[in-house]
PDB file of N, CA and C in Angstrom:
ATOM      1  N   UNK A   1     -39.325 -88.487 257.040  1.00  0.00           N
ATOM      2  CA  UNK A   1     -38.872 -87.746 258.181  1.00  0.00           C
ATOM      3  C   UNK A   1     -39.905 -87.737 259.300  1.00  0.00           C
ATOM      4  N   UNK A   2     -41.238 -88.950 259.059  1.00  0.00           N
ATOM      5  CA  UNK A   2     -41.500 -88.275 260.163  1.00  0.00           C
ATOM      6  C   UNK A   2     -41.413 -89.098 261.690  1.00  0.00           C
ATOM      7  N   UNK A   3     -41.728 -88.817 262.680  1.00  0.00           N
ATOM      8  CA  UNK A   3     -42.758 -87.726 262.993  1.00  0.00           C
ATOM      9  C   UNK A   3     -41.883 -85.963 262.978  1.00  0.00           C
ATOM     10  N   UNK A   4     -40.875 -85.794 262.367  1.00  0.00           N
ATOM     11  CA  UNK A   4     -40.210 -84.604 262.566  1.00  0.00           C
ATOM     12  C   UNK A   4     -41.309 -83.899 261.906  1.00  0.00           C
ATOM     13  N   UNK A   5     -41.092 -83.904 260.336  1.00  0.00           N
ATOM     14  CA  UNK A   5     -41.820 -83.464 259.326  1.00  0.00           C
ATOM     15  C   UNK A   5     -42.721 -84.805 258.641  1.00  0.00           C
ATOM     16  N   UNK A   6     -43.840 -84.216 258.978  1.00  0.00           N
ATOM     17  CA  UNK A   6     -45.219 -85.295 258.399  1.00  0.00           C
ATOM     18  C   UNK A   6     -45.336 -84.723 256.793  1.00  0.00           C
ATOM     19  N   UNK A   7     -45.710 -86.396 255.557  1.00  0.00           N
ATOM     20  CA  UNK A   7     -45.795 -86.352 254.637  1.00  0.00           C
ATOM     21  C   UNK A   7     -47.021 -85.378 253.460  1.00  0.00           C
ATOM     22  N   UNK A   8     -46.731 -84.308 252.774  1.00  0.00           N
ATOM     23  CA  UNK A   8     -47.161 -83.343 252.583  1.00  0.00           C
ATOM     24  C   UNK A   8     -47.338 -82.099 253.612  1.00  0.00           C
ATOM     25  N   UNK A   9     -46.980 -81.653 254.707  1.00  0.00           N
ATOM     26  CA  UNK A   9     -46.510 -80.869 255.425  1.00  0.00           C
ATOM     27  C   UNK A   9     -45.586 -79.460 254.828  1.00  0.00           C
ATOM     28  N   UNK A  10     -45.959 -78.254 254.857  1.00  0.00           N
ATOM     29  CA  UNK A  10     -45.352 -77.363 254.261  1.00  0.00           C
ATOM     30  C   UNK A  10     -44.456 -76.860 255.168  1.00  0.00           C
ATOM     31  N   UNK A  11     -42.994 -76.910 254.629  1.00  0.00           N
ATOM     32  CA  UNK A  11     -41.848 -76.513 255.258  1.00  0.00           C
ATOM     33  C   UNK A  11     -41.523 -75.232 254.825  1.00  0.00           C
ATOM     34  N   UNK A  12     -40.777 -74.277 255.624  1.00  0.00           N
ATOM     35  CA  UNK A  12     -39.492 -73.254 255.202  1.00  0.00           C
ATOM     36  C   UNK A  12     -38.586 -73.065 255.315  1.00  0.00           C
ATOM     37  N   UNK A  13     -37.732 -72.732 254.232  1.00  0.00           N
ATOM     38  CA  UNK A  13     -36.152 -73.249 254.319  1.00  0.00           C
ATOM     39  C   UNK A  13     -35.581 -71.843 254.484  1.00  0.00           C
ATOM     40  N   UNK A  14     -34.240 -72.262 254.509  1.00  0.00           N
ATOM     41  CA  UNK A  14     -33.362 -71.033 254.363  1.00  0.00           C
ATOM     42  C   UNK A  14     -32.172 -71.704 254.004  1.00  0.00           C
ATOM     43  N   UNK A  15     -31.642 -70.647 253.052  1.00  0.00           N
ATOM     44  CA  UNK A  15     -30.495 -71.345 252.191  1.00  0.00           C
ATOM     45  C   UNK A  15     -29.274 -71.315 253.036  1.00  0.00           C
ATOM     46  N   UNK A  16     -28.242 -72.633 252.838  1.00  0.00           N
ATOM     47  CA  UNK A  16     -27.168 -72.940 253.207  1.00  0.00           C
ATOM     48  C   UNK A  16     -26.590 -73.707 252.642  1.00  0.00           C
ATOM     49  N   UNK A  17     -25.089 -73.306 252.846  1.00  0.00           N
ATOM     50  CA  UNK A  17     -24.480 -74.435 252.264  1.00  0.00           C
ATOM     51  C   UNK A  17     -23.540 -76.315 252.791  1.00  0.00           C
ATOM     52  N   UNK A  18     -23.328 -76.927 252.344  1.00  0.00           N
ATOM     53  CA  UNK A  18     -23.163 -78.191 253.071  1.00  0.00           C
ATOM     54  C   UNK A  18     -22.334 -78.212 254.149  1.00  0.00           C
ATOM     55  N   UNK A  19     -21.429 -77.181 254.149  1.00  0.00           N
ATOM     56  CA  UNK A  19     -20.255 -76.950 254.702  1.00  0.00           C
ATOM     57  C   UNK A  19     -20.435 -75.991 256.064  1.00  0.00           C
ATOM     58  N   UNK A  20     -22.302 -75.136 256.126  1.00  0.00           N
ATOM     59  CA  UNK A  20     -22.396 -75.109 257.266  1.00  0.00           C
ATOM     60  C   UNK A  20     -23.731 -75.365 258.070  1.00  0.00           C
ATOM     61  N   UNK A  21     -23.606 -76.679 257.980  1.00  0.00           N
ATOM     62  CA  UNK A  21     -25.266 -77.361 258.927  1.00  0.00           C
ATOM     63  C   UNK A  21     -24.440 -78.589 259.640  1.00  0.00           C
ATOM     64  N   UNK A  22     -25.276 -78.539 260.570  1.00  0.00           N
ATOM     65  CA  UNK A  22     -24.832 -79.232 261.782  1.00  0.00           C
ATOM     66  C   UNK A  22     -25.512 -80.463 261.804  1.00  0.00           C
ATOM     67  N   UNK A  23     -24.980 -81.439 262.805  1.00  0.00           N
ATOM     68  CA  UNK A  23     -26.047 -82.677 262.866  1.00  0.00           C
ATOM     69  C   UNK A  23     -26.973 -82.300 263.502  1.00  0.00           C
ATOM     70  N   UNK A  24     -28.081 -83.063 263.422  1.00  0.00           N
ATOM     71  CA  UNK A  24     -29.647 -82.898 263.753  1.00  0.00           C
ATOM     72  C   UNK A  24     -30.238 -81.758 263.124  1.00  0.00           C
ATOM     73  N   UNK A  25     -29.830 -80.921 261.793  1.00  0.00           N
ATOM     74  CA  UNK A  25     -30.708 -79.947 261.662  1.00  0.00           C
ATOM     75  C   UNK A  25     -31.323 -80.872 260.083  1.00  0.00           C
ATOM     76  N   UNK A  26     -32.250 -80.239 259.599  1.00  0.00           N
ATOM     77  CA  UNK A  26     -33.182 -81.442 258.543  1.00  0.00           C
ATOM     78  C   UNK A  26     -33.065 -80.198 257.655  1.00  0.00           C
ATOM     79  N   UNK A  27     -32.322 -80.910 256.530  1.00  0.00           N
ATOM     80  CA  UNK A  27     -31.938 -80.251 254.950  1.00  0.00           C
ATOM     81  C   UNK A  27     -32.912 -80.491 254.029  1.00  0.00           C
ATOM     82  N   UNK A  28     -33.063 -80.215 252.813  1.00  0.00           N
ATOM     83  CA  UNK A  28     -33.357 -80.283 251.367  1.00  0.00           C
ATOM     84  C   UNK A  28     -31.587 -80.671 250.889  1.00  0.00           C
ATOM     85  N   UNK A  29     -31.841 -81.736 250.045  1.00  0.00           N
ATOM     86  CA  UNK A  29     -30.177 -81.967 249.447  1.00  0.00           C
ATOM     87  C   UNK A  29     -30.669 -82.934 248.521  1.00  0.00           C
ATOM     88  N   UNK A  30     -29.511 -82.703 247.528  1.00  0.00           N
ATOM     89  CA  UNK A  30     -29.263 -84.081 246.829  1.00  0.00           C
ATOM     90  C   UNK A  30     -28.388 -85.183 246.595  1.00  0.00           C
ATOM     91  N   UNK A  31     -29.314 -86.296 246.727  1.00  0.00           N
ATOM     92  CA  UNK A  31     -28.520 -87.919 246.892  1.00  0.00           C
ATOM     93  C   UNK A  31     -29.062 -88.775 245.667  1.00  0.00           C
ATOM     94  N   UNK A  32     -27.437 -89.267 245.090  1.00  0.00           N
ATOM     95  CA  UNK A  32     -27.640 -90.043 244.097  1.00  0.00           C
ATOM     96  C   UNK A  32     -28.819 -89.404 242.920  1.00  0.00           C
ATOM     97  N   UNK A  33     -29.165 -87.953 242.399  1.00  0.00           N
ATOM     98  CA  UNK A  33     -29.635 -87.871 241.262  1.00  0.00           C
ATOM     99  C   UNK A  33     -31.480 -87.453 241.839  1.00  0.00           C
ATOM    100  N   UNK A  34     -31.766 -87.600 243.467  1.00  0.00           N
ATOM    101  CA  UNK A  34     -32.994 -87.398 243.839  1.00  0.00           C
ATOM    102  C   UNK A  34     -32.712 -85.989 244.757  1.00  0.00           C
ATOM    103  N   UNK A  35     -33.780 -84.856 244.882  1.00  0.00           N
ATOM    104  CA  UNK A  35     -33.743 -84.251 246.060  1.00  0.00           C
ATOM    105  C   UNK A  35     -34.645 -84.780 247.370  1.00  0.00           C
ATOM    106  N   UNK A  36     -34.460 -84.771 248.499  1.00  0.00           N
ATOM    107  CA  UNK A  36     -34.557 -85.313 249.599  1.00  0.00           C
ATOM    108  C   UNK A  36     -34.831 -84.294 250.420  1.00  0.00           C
ATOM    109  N   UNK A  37     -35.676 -84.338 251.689  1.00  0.00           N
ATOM    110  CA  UNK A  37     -35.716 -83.747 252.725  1.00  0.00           C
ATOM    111  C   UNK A  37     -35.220 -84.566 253.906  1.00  0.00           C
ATOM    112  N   UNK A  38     -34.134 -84.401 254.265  1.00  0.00           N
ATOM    113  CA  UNK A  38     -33.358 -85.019 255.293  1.00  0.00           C
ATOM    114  C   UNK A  38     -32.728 -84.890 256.734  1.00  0.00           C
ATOM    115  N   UNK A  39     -32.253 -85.536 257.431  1.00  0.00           N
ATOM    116  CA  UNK A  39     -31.598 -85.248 258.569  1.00  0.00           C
ATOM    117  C   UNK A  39     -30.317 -85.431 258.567  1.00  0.00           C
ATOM    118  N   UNK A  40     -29.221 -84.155 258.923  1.00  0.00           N
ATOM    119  CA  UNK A  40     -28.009 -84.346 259.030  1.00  0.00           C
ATOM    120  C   UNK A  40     -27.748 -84.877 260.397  1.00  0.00           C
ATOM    121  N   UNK A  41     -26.717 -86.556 259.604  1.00  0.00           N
ATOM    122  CA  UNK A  41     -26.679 -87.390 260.777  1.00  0.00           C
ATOM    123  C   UNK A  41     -24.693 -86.855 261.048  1.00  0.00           C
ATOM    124  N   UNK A  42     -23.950 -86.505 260.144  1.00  0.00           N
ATOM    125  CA  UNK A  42     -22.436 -85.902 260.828  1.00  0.00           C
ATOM    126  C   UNK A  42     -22.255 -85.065 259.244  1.00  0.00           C
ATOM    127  N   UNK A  43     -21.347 -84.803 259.743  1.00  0.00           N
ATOM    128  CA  UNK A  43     -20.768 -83.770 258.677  1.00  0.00           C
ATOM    129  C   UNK A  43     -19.154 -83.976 258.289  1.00  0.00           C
ATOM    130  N   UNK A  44     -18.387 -83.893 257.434  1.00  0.00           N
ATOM    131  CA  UNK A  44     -16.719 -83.496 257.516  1.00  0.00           C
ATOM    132  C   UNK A  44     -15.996 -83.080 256.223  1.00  0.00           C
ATOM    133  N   UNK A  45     -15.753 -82.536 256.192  1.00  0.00           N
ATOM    134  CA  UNK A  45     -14.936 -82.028 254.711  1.00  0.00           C
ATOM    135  C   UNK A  45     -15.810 -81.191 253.573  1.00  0.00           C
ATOM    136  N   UNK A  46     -16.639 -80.281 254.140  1.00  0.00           N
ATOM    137  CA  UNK A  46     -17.445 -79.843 253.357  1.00  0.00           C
ATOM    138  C   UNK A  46     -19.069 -80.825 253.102  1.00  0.00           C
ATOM    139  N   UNK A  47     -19.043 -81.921 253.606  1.00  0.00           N
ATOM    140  CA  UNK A  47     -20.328 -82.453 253.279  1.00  0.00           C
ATOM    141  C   UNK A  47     -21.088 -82.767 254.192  1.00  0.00           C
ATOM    142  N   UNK A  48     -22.110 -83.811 253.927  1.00  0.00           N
ATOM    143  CA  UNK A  48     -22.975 -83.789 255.310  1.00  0.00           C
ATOM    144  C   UNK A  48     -23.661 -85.648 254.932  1.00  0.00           C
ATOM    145  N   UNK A  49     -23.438 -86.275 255.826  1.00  0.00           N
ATOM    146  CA  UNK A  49     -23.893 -87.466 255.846  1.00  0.00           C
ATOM    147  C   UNK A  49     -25.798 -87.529 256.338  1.00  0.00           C
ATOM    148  N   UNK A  50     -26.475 -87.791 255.420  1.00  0.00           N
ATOM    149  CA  UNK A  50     -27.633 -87.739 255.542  1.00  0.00           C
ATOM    150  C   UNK A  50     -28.803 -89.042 256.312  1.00  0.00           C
ATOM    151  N   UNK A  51     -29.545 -88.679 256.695  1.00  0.00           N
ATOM    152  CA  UNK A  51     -30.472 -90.104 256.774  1.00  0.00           C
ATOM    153  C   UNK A  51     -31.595 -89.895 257.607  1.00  0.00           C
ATOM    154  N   UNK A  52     -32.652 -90.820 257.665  1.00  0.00           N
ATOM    155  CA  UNK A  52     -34.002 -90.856 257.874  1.00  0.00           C
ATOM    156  C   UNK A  52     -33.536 -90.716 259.524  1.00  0.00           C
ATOM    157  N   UNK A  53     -35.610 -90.677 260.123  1.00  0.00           N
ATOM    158  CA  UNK A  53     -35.435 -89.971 261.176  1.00  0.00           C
ATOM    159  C   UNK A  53     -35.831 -91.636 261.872  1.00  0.00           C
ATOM    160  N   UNK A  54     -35.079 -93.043 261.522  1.00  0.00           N
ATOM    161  CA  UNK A  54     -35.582 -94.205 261.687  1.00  0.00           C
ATOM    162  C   UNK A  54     -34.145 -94.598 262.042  1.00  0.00           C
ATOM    163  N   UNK A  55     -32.882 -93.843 261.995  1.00  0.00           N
ATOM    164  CA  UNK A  55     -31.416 -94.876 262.251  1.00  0.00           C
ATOM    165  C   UNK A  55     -31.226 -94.862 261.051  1.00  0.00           C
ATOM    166  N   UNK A  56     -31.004 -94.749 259.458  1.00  0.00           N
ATOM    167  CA  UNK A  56     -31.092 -95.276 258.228  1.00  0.00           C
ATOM    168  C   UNK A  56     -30.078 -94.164 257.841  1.00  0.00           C
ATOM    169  N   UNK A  57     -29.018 -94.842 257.227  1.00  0.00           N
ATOM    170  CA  UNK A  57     -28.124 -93.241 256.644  1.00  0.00           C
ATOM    171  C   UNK A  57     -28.492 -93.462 254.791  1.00  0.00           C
ATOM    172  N   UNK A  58     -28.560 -92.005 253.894  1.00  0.00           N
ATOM    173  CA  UNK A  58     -28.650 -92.125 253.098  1.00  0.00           C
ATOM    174  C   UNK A  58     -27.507 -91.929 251.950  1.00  0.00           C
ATOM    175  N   UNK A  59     -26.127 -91.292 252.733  1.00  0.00           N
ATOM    176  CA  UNK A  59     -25.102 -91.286 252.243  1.00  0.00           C
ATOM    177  C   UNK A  59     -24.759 -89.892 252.030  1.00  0.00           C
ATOM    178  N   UNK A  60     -23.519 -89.691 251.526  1.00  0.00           N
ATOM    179  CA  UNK A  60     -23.156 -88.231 251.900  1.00  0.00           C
ATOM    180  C   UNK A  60     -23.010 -87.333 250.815  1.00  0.00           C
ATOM    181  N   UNK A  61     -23.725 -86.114 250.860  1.00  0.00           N
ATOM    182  CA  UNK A  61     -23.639 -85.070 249.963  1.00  0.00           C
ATOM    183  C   UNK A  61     -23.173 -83.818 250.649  1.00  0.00           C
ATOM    184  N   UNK A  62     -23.201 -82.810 249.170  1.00  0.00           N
ATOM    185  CA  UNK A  62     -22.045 -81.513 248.912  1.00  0.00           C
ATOM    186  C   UNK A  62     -22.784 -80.693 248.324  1.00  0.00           C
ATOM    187  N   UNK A  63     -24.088 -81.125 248.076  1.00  0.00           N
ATOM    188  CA  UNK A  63     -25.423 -80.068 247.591  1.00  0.00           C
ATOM    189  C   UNK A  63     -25.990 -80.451 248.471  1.00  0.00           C
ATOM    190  N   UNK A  64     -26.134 -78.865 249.374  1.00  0.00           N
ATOM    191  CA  UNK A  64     -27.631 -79.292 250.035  1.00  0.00           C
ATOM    192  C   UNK A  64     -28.265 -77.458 249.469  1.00  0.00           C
ATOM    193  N   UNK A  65     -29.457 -77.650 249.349  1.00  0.00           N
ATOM    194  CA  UNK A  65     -29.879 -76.078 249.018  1.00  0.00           C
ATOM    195  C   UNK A  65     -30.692 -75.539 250.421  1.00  0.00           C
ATOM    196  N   UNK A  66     -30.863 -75.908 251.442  1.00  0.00           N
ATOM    197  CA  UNK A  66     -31.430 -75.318 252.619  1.00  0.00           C
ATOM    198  C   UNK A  66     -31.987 -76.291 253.509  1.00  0.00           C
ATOM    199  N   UNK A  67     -32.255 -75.219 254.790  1.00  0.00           N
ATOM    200  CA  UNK A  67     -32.340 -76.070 256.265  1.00  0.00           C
ATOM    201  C   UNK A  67     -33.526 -75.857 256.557  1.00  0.00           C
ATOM    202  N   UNK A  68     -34.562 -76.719 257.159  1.00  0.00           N
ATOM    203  CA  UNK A  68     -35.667 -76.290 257.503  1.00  0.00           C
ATOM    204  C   UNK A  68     -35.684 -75.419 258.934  1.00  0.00           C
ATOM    205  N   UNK A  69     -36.412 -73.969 258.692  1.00  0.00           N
ATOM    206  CA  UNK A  69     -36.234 -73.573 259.731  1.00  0.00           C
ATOM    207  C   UNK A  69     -37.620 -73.573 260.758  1.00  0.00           C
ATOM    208  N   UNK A  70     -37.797 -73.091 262.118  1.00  0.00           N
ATOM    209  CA  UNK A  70     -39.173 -73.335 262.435  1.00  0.00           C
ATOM    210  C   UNK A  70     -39.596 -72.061 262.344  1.00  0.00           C
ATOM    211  N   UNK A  71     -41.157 -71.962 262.447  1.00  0.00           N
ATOM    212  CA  UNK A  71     -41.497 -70.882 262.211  1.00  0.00           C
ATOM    213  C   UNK A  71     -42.345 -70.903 263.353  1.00  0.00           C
TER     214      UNK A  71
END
């Protein structure tokens, strides 16, 4: 994610669910069996299409456990 969020960088989340984060806000979720810190690139039907902060989608999930918020 970066330059959003730089590697080892301490984040804080706040819990949500897939069904309400918007594009451009950067999740914790899981894809394919990994958790991820990600960018919601669209959303529809309850899920959220994910992907790097490079153009790169990582595919779409229905678990996300929280949004990074700023502090």
């Amino acid at each position: 994610m970066e330059p959003l969020v730089r590697d080892g960088e301490t984040v804080h989340l706040t819990p949500v669910a897939a069904d309400a984060v918007t594009p451009g806000d950067i999740v914790l979720c899981r894809v394919r069996g990994c958790s991820y810190l990600h960018k919601v690139i669209a959303t529809a039907h309850g899920r959220a299409l994910i992907g790097n902060n490079r153009g790169h989608t990582n595919g779409w999930t229905s678990t996300v456990y929280g949004k990074v918020r700023r502090e």
